[in-house]
C-alpha atoms as a PDB file:
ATOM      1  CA  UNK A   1       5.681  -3.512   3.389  1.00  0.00           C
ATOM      2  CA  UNK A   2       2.130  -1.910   4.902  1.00  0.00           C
ATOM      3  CA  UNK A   3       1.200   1.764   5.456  1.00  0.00           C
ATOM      4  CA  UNK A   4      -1.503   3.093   7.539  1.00  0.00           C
ATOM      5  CA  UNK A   5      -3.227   5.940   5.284  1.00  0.00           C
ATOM      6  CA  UNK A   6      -4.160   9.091   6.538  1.00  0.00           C
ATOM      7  CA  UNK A   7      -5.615   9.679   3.283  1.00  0.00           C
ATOM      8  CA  UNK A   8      -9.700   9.791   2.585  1.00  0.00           C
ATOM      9  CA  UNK A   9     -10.932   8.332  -0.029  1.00  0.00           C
ATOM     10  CA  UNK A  10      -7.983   6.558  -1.700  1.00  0.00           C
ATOM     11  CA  UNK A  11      -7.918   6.730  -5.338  1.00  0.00           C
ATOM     12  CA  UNK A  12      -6.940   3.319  -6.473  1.00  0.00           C
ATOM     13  CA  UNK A  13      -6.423   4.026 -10.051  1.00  0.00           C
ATOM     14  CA  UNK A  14      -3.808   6.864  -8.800  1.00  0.00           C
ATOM     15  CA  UNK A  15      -2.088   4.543  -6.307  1.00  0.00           C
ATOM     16  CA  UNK A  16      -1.586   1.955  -9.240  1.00  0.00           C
ATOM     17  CA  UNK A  17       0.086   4.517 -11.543  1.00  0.00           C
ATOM     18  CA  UNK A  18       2.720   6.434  -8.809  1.00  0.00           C
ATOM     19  CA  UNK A  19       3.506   2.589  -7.486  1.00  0.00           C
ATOM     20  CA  UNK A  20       4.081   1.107 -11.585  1.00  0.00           C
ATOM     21  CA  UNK A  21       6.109   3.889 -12.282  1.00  0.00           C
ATOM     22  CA  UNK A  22       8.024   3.472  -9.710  1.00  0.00           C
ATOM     23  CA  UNK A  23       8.509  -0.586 -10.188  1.00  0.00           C
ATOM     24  CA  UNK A  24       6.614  -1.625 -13.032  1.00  0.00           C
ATOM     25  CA  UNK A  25       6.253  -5.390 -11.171  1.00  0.00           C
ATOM     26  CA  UNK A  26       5.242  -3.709  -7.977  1.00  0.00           C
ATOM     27  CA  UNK A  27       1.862  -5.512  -6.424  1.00  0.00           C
ATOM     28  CA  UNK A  28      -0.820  -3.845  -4.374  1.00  0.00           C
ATOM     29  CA  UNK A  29      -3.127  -4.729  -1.821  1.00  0.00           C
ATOM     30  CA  UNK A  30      -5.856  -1.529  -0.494  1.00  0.00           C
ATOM     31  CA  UNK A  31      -8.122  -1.859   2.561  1.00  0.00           C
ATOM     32  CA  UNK A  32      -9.297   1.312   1.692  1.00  0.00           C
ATOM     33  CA  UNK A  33     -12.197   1.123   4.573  1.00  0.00           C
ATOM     34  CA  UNK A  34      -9.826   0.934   6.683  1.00  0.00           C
ATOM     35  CA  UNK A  35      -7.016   2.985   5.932  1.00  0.00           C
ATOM     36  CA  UNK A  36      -4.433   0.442   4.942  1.00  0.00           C
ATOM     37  CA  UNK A  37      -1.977  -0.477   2.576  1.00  0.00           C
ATOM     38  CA  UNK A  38       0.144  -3.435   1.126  1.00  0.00           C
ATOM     39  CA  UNK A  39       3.064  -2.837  -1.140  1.00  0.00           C
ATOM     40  CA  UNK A  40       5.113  -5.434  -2.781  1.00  0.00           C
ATOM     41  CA  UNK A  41       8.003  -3.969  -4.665  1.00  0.00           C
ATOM     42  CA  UNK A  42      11.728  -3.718  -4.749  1.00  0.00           C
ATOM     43  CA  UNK A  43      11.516  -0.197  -3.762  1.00  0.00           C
ATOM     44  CA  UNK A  44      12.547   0.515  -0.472  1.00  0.00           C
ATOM     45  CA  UNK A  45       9.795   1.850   2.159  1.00  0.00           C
ATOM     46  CA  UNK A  46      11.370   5.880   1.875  1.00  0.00           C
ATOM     47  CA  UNK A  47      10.996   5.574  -1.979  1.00  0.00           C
ATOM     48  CA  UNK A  48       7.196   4.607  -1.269  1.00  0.00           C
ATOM     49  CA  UNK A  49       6.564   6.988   0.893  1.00  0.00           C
ATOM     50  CA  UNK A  50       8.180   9.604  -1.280  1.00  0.00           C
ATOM     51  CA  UNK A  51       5.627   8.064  -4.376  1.00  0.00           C
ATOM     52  CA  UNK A  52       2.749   8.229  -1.957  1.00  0.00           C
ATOM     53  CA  UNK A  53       3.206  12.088  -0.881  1.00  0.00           C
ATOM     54  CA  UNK A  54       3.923  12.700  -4.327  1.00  0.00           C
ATOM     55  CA  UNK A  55       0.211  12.182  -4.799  1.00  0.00           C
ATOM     56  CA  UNK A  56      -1.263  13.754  -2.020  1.00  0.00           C
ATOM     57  CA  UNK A  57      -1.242  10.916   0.188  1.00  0.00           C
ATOM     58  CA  UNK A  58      -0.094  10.467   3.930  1.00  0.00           C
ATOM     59  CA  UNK A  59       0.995   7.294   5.233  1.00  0.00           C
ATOM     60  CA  UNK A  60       3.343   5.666   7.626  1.00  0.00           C
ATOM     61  CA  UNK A  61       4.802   2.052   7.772  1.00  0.00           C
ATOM     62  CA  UNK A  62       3.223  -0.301  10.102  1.00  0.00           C
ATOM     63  CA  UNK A  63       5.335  -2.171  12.471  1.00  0.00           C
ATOM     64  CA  UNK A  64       3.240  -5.054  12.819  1.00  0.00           C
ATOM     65  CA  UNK A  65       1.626  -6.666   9.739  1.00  0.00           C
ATOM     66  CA  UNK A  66      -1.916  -7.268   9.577  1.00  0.00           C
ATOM     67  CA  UNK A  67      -4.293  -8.489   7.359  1.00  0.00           C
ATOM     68  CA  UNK A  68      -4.966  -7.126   4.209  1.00  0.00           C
ATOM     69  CA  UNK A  69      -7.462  -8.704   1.760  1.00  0.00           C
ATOM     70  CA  UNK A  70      -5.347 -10.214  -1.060  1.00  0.00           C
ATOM     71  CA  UNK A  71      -2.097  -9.412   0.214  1.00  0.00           C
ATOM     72  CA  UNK A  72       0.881 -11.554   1.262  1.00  0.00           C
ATOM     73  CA  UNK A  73      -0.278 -11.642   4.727  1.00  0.00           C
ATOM     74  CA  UNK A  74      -3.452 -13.944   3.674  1.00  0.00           C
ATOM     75  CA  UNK A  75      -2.755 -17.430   5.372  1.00  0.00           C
ATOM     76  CA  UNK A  76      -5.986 -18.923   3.507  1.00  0.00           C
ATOM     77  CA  UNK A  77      -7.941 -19.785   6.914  1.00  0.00           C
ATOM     78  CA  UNK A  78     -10.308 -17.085   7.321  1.00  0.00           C
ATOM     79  CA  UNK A  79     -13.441 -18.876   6.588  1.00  0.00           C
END
């Protein structure tokens, strides 16, 4: 699932430890530049929304994928 952050200046350190304790196997992908934000998990979107405004951030799910650098989206032909 990907978020659009409303967030400055994403801590990804902080992002890593609310998504692991929510699903320890949970993988991350962080355009921070541009404000976005891949989350693969078996939590469901509300419960990572609820971990990301329990740190301060504000997000909302994107309804069209896009690109993120090192996330699941990556077809391997950019360049």
């Amino acid at each position: 699932m990907q978020f659009e952050l409303s967030t400055r200046n994403p801590d990804a350190a902080v992002l890593a430890a609310a998504m692991k304790a929510l699903d320890p196997g949970a993988r991350i992908a962080l355009d921070a530049a541009r404000g976005r934000l891949e989350v693969l998990t078996s939590a469901t979107t509300v419960e990572v929304l609820n971990a990301l405004e329990s740190i301060g951030w504000v997000a909302r799910p994107l309804l069209q994928e896009v690109h993120i650098s090192g996330g699941s989206t990556c077809c391997g032909h950019c360049g």
